[in-house]
C-alpha atoms as a PDB file:
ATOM      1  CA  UNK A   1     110.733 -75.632 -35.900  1.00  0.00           C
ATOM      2  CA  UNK A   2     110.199 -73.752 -32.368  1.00  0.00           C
ATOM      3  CA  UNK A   3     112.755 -70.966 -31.274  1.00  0.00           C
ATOM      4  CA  UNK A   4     113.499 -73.467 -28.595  1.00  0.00           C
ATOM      5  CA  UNK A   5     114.084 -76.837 -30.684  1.00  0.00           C
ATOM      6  CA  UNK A   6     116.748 -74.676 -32.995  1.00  0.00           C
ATOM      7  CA  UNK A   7     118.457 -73.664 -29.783  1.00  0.00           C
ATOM      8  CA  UNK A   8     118.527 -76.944 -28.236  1.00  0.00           C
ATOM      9  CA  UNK A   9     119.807 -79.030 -31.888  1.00  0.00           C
ATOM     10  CA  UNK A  10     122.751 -75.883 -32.072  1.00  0.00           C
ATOM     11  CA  UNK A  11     123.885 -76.331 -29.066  1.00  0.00           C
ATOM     12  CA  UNK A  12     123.591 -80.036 -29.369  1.00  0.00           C
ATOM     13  CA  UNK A  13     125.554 -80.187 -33.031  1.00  0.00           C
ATOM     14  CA  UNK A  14     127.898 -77.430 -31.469  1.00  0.00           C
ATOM     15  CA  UNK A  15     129.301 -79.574 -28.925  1.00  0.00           C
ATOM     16  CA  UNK A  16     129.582 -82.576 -31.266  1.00  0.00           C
ATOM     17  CA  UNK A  17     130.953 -80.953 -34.310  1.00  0.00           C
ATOM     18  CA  UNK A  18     133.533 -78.854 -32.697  1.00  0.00           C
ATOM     19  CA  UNK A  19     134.467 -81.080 -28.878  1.00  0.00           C
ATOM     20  CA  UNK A  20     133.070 -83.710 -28.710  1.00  0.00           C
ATOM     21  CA  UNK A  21     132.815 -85.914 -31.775  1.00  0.00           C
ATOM     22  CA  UNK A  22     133.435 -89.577 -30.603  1.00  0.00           C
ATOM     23  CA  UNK A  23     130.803 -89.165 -27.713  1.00  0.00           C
ATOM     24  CA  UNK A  24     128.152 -90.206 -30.325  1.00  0.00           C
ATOM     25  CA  UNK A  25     129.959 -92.152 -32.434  1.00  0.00           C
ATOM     26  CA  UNK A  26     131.333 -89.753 -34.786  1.00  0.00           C
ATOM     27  CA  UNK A  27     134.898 -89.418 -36.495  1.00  0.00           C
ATOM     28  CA  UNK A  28     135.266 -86.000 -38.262  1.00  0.00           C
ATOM     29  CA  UNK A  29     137.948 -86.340 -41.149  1.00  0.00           C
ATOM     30  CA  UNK A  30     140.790 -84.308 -41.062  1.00  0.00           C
ATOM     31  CA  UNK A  31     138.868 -80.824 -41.977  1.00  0.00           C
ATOM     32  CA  UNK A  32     136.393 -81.364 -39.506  1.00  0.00           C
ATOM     33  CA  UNK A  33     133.574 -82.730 -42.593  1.00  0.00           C
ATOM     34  CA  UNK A  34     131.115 -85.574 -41.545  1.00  0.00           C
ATOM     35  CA  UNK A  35     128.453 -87.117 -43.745  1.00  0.00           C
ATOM     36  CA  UNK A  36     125.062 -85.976 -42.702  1.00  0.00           C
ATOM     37  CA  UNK A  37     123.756 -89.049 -42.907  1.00  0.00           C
ATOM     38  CA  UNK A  38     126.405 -90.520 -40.258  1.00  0.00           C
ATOM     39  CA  UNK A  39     125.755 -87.363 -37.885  1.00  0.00           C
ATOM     40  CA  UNK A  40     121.843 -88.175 -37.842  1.00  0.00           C
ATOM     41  CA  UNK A  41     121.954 -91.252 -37.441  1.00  0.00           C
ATOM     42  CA  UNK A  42     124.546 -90.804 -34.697  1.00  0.00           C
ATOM     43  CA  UNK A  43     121.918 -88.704 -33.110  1.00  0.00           C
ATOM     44  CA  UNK A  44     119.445 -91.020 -33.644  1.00  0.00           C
ATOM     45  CA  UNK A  45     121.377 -93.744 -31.720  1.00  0.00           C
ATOM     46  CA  UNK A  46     122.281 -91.406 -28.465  1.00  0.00           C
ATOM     47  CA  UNK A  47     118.972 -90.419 -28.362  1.00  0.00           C
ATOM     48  CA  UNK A  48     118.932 -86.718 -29.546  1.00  0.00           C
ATOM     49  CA  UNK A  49     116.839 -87.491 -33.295  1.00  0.00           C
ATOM     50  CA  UNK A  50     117.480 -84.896 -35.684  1.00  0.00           C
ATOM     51  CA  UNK A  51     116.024 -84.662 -39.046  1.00  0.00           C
ATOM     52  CA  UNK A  52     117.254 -83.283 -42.456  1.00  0.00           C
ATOM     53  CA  UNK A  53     114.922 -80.964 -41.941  1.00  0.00           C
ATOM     54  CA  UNK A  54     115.787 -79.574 -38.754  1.00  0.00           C
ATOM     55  CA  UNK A  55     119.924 -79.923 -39.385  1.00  0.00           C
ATOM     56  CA  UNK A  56     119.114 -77.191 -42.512  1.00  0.00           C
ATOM     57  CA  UNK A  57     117.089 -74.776 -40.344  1.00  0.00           C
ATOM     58  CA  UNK A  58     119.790 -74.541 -37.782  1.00  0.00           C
ATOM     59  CA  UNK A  59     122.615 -74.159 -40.577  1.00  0.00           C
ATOM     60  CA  UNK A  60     120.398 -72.039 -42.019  1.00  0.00           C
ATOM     61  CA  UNK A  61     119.374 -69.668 -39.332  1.00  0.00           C
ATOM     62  CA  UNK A  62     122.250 -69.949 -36.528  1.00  0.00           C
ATOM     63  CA  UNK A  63     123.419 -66.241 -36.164  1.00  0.00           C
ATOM     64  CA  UNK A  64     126.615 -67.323 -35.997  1.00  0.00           C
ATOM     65  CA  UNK A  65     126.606 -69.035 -39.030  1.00  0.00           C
ATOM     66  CA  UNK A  66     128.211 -71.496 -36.888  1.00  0.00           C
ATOM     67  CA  UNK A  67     127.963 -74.672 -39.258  1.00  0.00           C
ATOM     68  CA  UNK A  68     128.519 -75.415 -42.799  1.00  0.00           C
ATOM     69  CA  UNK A  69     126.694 -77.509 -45.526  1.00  0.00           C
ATOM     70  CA  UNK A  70     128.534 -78.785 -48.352  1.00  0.00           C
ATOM     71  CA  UNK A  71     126.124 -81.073 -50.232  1.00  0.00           C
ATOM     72  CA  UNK A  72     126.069 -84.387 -47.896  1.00  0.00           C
ATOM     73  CA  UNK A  73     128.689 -82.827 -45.602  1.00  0.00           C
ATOM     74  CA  UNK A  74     128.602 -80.987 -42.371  1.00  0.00           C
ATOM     75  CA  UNK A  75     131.160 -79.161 -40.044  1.00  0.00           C
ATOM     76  CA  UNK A  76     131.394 -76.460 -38.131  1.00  0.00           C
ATOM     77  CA  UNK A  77     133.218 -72.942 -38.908  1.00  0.00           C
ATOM     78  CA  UNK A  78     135.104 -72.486 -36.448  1.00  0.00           C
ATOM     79  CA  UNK A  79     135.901 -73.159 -32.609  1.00  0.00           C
ATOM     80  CA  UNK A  80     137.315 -77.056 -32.170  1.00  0.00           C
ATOM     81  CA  UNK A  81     138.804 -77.941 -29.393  1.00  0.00           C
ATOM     82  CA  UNK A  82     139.142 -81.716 -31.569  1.00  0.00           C
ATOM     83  CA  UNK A  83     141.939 -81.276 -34.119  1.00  0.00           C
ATOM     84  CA  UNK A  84     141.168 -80.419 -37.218  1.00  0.00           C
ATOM     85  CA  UNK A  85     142.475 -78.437 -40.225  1.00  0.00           C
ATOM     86  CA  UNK A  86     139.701 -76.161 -41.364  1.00  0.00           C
ATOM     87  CA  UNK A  87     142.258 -75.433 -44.628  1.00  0.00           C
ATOM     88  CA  UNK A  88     141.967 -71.440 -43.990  1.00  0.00           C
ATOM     89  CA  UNK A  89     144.291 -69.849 -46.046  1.00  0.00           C
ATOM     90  CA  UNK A  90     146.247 -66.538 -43.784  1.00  0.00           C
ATOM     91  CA  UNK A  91     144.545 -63.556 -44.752  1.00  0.00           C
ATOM     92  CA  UNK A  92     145.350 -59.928 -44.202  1.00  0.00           C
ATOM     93  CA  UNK A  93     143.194 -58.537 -41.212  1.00  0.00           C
ATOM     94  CA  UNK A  94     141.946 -54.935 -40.865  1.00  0.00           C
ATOM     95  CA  UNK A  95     143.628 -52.814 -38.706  1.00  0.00           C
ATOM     96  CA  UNK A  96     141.500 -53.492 -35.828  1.00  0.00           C
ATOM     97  CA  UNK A  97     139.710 -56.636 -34.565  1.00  0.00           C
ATOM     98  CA  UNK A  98     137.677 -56.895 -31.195  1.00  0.00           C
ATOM     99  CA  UNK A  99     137.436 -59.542 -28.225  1.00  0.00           C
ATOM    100  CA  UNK A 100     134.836 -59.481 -26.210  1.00  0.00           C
ATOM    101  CA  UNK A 101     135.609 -60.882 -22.814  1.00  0.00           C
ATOM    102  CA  UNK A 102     134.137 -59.752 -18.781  1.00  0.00           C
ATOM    103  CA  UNK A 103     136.295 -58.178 -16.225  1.00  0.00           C
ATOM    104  CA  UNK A 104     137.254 -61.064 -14.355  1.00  0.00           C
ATOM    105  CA  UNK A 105     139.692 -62.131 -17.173  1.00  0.00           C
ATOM    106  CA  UNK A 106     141.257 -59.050 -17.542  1.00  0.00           C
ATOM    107  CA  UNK A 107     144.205 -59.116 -15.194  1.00  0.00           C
ATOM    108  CA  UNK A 108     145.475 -62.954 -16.819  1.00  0.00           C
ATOM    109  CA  UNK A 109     144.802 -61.048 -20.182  1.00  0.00           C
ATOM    110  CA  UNK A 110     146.588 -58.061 -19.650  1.00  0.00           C
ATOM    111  CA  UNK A 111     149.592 -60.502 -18.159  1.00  0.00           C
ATOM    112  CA  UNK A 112     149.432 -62.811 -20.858  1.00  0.00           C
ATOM    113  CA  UNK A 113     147.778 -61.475 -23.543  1.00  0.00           C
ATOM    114  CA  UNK A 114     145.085 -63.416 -25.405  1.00  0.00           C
ATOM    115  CA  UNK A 115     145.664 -67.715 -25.512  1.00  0.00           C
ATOM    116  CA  UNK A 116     143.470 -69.656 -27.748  1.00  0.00           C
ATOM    117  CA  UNK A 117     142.734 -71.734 -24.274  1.00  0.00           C
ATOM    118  CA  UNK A 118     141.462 -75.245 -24.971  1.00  0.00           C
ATOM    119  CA  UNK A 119     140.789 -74.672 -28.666  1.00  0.00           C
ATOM    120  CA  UNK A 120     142.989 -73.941 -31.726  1.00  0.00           C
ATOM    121  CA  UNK A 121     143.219 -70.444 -32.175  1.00  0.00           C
ATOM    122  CA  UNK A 122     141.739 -67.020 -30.471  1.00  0.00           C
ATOM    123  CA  UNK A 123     138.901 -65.807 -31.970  1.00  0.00           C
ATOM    124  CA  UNK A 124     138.346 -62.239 -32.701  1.00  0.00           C
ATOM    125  CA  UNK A 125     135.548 -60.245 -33.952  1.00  0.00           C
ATOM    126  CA  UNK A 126     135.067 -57.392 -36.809  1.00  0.00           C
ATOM    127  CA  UNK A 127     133.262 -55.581 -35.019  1.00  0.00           C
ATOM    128  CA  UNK A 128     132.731 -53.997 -31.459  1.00  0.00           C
ATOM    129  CA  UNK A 129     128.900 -55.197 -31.338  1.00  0.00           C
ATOM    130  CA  UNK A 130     129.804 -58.773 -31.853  1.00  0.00           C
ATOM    131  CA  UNK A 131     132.176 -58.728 -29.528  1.00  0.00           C
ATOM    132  CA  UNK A 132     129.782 -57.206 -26.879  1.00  0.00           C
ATOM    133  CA  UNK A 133     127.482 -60.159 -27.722  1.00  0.00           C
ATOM    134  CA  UNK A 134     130.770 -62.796 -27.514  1.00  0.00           C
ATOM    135  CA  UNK A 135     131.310 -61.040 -23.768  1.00  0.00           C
ATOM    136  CA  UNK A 136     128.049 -60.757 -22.678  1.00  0.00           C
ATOM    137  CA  UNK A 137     127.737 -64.623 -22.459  1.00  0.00           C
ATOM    138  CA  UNK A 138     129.341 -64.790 -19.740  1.00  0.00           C
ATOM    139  CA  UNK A 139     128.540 -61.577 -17.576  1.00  0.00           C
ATOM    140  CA  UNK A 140     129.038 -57.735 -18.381  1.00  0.00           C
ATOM    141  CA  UNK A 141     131.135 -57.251 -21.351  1.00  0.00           C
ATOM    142  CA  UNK A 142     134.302 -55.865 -21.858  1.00  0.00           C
ATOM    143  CA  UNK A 143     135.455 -55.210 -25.105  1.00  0.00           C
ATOM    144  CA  UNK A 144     139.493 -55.232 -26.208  1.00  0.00           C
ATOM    145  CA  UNK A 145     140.856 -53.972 -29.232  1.00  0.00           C
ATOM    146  CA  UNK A 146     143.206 -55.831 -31.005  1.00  0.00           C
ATOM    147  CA  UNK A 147     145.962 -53.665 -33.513  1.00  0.00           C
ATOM    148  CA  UNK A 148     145.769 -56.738 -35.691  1.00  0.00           C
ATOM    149  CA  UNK A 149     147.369 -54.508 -38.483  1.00  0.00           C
ATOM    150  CA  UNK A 150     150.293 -54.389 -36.509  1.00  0.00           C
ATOM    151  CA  UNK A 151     150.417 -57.813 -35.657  1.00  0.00           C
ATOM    152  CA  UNK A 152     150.477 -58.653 -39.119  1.00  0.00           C
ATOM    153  CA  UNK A 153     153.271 -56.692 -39.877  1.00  0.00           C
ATOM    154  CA  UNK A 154     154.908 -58.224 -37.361  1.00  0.00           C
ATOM    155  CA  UNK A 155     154.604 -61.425 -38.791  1.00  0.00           C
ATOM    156  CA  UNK A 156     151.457 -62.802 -36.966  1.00  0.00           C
ATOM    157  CA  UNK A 157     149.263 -65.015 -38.852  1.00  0.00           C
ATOM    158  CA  UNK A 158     145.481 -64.675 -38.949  1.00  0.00           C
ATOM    159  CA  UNK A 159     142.650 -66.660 -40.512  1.00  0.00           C
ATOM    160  CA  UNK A 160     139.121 -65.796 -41.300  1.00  0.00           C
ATOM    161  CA  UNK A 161     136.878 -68.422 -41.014  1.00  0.00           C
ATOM    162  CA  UNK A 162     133.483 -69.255 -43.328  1.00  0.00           C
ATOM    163  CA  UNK A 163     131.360 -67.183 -40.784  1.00  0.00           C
ATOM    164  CA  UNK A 164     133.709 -64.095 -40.487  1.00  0.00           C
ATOM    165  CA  UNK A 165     135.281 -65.130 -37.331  1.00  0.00           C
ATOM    166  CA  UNK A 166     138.935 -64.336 -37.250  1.00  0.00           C
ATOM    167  CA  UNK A 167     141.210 -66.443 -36.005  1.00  0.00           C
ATOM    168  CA  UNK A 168     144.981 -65.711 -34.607  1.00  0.00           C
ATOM    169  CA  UNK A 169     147.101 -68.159 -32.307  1.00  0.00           C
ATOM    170  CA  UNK A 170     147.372 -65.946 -29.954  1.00  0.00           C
ATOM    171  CA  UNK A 171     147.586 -61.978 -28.778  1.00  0.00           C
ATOM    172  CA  UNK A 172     150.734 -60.817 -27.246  1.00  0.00           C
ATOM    173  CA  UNK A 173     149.280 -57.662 -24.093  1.00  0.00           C
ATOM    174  CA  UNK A 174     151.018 -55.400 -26.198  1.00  0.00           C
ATOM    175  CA  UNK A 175     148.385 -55.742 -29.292  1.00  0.00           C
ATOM    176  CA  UNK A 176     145.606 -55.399 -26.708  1.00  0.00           C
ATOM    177  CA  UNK A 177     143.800 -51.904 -25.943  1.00  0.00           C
ATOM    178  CA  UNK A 178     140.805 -51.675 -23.601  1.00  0.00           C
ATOM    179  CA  UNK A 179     137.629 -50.178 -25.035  1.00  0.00           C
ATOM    180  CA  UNK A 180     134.809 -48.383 -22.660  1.00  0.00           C
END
């Protein structure tokens, strides 16, 4: 499968999987899991065919590790705007977690702090150089650093999902630091 093709079916899955589900016919249970079977064939009938083959590449190669297998289930990790209940237990967060984001956002930010938008949580980042790839998507990156330790112990509950994104509800300003 072409660099191109495993772009194209990501993107494709991504937006049905985590927004989008009952465009192609699809009903995700409550966890987000569809049959395999149902999503190819769903593909197959909007005219986007997807093989076996092709649906294990992406899963397999996505360096997100955006989507998960679980024998003749699918879902995505992380990032629905479609409810679901992924079932991540709250885990304890390092001190520090990262958002990467691009200038233009930072004045709502620092008023508002960080808002999961039109999905179900914010998602945060281990590490600074994912979080400069999460910005960069959308211009020059800035990257914020989030005293997640302290928002723990402040009661704040956060989530890590399958692929090592970490999820919060939100980011009060005061959590938020700007790194250079």
């Amino acid at each position: 499968m072409d660099e191109r093709r495993t772009v194209t079916v990501s993107r494709y899955l991504s937006k049905h999987l985590r927004h989008e589900p009952g465009r192609i016919g699809l009903a995700l249970d409550p966890h987000g899991w569809v049959a395999v079977d149902e999503l190819l064939q769903a593909c197959a009938r909007n005219g986007f065919a997807v093989t076996r083959a092709e649906l294990d590449h992406v899963v397999a190669v996505n360096d997100k590790r955006r989507f998960a297998v679980d024998g003749d289930r699918v879902r995505a990790n992380q990032g629905h705007s479609v409810e679901v209940d992924l079932g991540l237990p709250p885990a304890e967060p390092p001190a520090y977690l990262y958002h990467g984001t691009v200038a233009r956002a930072l004045d709502a930010i620092r008023a508002e702090g960080l808002r999961p938008m039109n999905r179900h949580h914010v998602h945060l980042s281990p590490d600074r150089e994912t979080a400069v790839r999460v910005g960069s998507r959308r211009g020059a990156p800035v990257v914020l650093a989030v005293d997640s330790g302290a928002m723990h112990r402040e009661g704040h509950l956060f989530h890590v999902s399958a692929n090592g994104v970490w999820l919060t509800d939100a980011v009060p300003p005061a959590f938020l630091h700007l790194r250079e």
